[in-house]
Protein backbone atom coordinates (compact mmCIF):
# COMPACT_ATOMS: atom_id res chain seq x y z
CA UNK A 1 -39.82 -17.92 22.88
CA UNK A 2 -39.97 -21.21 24.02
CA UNK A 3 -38.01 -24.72 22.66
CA UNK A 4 -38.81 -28.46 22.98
CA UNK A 5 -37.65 -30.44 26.01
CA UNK A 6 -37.42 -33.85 27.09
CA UNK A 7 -35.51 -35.72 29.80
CA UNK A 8 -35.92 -39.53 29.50
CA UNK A 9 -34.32 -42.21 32.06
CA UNK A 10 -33.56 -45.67 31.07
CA UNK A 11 -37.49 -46.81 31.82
CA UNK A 12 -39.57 -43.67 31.02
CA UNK A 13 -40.16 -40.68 29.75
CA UNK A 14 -39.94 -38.22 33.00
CA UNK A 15 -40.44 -34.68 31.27
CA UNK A 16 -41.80 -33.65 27.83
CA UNK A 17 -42.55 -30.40 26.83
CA UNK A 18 -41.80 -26.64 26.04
CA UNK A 19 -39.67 -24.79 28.15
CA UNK A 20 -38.44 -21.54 28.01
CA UNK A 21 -34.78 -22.35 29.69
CA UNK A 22 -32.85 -25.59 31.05
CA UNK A 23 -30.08 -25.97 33.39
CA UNK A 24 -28.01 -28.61 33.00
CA UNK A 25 -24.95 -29.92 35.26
CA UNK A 26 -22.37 -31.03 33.10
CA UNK A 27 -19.17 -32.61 33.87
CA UNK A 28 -17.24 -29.34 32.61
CA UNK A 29 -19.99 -27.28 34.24
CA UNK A 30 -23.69 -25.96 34.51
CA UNK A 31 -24.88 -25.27 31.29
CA UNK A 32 -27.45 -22.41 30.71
CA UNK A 33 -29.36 -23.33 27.02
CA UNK A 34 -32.40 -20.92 26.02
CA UNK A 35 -33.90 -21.22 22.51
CA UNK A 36 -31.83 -21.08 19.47
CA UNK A 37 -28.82 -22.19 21.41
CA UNK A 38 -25.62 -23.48 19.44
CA UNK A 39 -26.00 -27.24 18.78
CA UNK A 40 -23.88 -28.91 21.96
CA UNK A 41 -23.49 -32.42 23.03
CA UNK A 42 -22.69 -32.68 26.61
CA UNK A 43 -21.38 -35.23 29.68
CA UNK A 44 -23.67 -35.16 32.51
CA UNK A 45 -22.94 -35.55 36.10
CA UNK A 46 -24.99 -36.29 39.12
CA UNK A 47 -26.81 -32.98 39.99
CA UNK A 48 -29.93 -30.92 39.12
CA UNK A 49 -31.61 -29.91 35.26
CA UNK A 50 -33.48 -26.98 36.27
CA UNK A 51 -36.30 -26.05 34.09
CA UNK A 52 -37.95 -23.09 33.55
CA UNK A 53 -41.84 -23.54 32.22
CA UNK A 54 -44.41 -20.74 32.13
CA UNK A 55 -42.14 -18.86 34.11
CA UNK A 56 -41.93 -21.40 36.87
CA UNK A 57 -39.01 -23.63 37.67
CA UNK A 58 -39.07 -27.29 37.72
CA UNK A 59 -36.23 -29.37 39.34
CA UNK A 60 -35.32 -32.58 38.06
CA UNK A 61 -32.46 -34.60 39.90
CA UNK A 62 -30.11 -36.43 37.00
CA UNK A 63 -27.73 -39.45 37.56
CA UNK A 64 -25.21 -39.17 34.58
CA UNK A 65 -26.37 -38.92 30.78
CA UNK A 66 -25.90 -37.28 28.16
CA UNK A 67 -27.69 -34.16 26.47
CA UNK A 68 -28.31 -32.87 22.85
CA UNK A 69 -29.12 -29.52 22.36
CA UNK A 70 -30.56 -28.40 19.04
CA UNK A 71 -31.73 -24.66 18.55
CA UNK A 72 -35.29 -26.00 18.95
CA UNK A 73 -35.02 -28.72 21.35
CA UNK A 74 -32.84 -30.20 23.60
CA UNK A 75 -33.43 -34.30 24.88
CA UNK A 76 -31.48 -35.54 28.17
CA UNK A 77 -30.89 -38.97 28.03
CA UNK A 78 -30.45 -40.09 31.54
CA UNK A 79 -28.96 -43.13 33.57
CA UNK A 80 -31.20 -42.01 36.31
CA UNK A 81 -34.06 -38.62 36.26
CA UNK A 82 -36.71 -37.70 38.24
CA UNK A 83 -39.09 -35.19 39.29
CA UNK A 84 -37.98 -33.56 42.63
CA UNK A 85 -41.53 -33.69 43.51
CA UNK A 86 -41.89 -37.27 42.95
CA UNK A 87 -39.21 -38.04 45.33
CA UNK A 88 -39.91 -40.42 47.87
CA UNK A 89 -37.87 -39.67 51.20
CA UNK A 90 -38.72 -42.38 53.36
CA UNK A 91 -37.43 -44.52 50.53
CA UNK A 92 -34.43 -42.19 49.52
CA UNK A 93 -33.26 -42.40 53.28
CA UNK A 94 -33.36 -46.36 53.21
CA UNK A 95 -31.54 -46.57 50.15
CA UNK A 96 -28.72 -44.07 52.05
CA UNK A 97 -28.74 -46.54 55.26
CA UNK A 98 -28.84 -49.20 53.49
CA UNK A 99 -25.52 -48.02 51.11
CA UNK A 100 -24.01 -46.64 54.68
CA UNK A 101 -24.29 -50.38 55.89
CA UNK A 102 -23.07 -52.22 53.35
CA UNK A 103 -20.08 -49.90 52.96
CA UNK A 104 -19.34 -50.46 56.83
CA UNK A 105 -19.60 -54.25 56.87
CA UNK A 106 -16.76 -54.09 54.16
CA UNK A 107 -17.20 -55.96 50.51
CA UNK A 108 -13.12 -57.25 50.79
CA UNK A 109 -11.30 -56.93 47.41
CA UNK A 110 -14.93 -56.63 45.14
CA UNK A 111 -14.12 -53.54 43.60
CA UNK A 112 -17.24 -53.97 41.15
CA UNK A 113 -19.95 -54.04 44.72
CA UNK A 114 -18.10 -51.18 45.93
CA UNK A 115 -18.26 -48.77 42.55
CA UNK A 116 -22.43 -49.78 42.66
CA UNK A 117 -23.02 -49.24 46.57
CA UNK A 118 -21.15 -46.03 46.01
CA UNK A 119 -23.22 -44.92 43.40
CA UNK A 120 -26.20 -45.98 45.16
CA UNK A 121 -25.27 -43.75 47.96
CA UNK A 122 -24.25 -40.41 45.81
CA UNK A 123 -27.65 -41.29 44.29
CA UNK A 124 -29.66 -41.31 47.42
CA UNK A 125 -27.74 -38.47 48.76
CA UNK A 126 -28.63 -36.31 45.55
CA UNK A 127 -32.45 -37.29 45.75
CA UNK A 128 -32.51 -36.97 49.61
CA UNK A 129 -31.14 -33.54 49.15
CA UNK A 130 -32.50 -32.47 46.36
CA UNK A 131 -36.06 -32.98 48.09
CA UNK A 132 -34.95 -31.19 51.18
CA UNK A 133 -34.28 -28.64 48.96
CA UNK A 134 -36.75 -28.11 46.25
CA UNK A 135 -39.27 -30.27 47.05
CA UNK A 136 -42.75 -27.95 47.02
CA UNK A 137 -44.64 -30.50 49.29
CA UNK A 138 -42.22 -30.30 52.03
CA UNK A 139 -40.79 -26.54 51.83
């Protein structure tokens, strides 16, 4: 039995298509959902949607969002999503430097700068790990 899936970030669609289970990280927890689940609105967090297709699994890092799961489909809306596969590390590990440099030359009483080079550093600490991780080109 399989159920509709997509995961779509602010500028694209980054998955579409029928799965037979997602993982989802929530802010209250991971969430399993298989078909016919219980209609659920949920918080996301930074973290991983696992999805299982064809009985492989796909890994998809996710920066915040929210999710709506129906009994027949479920659609991630995303701040941020992408294929672990499509992960570029040379550019993930910039970002990170980049993020670790800023932070050390101090932003003074700009709490705004410092909330967005945070984020920009969980970010490119999820992706960079993520990739280590799950990334089928380098495993």
């Amino acid at each position: 039995m399989q159920m509709q899936c997509e995961i779509i970030s602010q500028d694209r669609i980054v998955f579409q298509g029928d799965v037979e289970k997602i993982s989802l990280p929530g802010v209250d927890g991971v969430a399993g959902v298989l078909p016919k689940h219980t209609p659920l609105l949920m918080v996301l967090k930074y973290g991983i949607i696992t999805i299982t297709r064809e009985g492989r699994e796909q890994y998809f890092t996710v920066a915040g969002g929210f999710a709506e799961v129906q009994p027949d489909f479920t659609t991630i809306l995303a701040d941020a999503a992408e294929n672990v596969n499509e992960i570029n590390i040379q550019r993930a590990e910039e970002a990170r430097k980049r993020a670790e440099r800023m932070l050390e030359e101090g932003l003074g009483d700009d709490q705004d700068s410092y909330l967005k080079i945070m984020a920009a550093l969980k970010r490119s600490n999820l992706r960079l790990n993520a990739a280590k991780r799950y990334n089928e080109k380098i495993s």
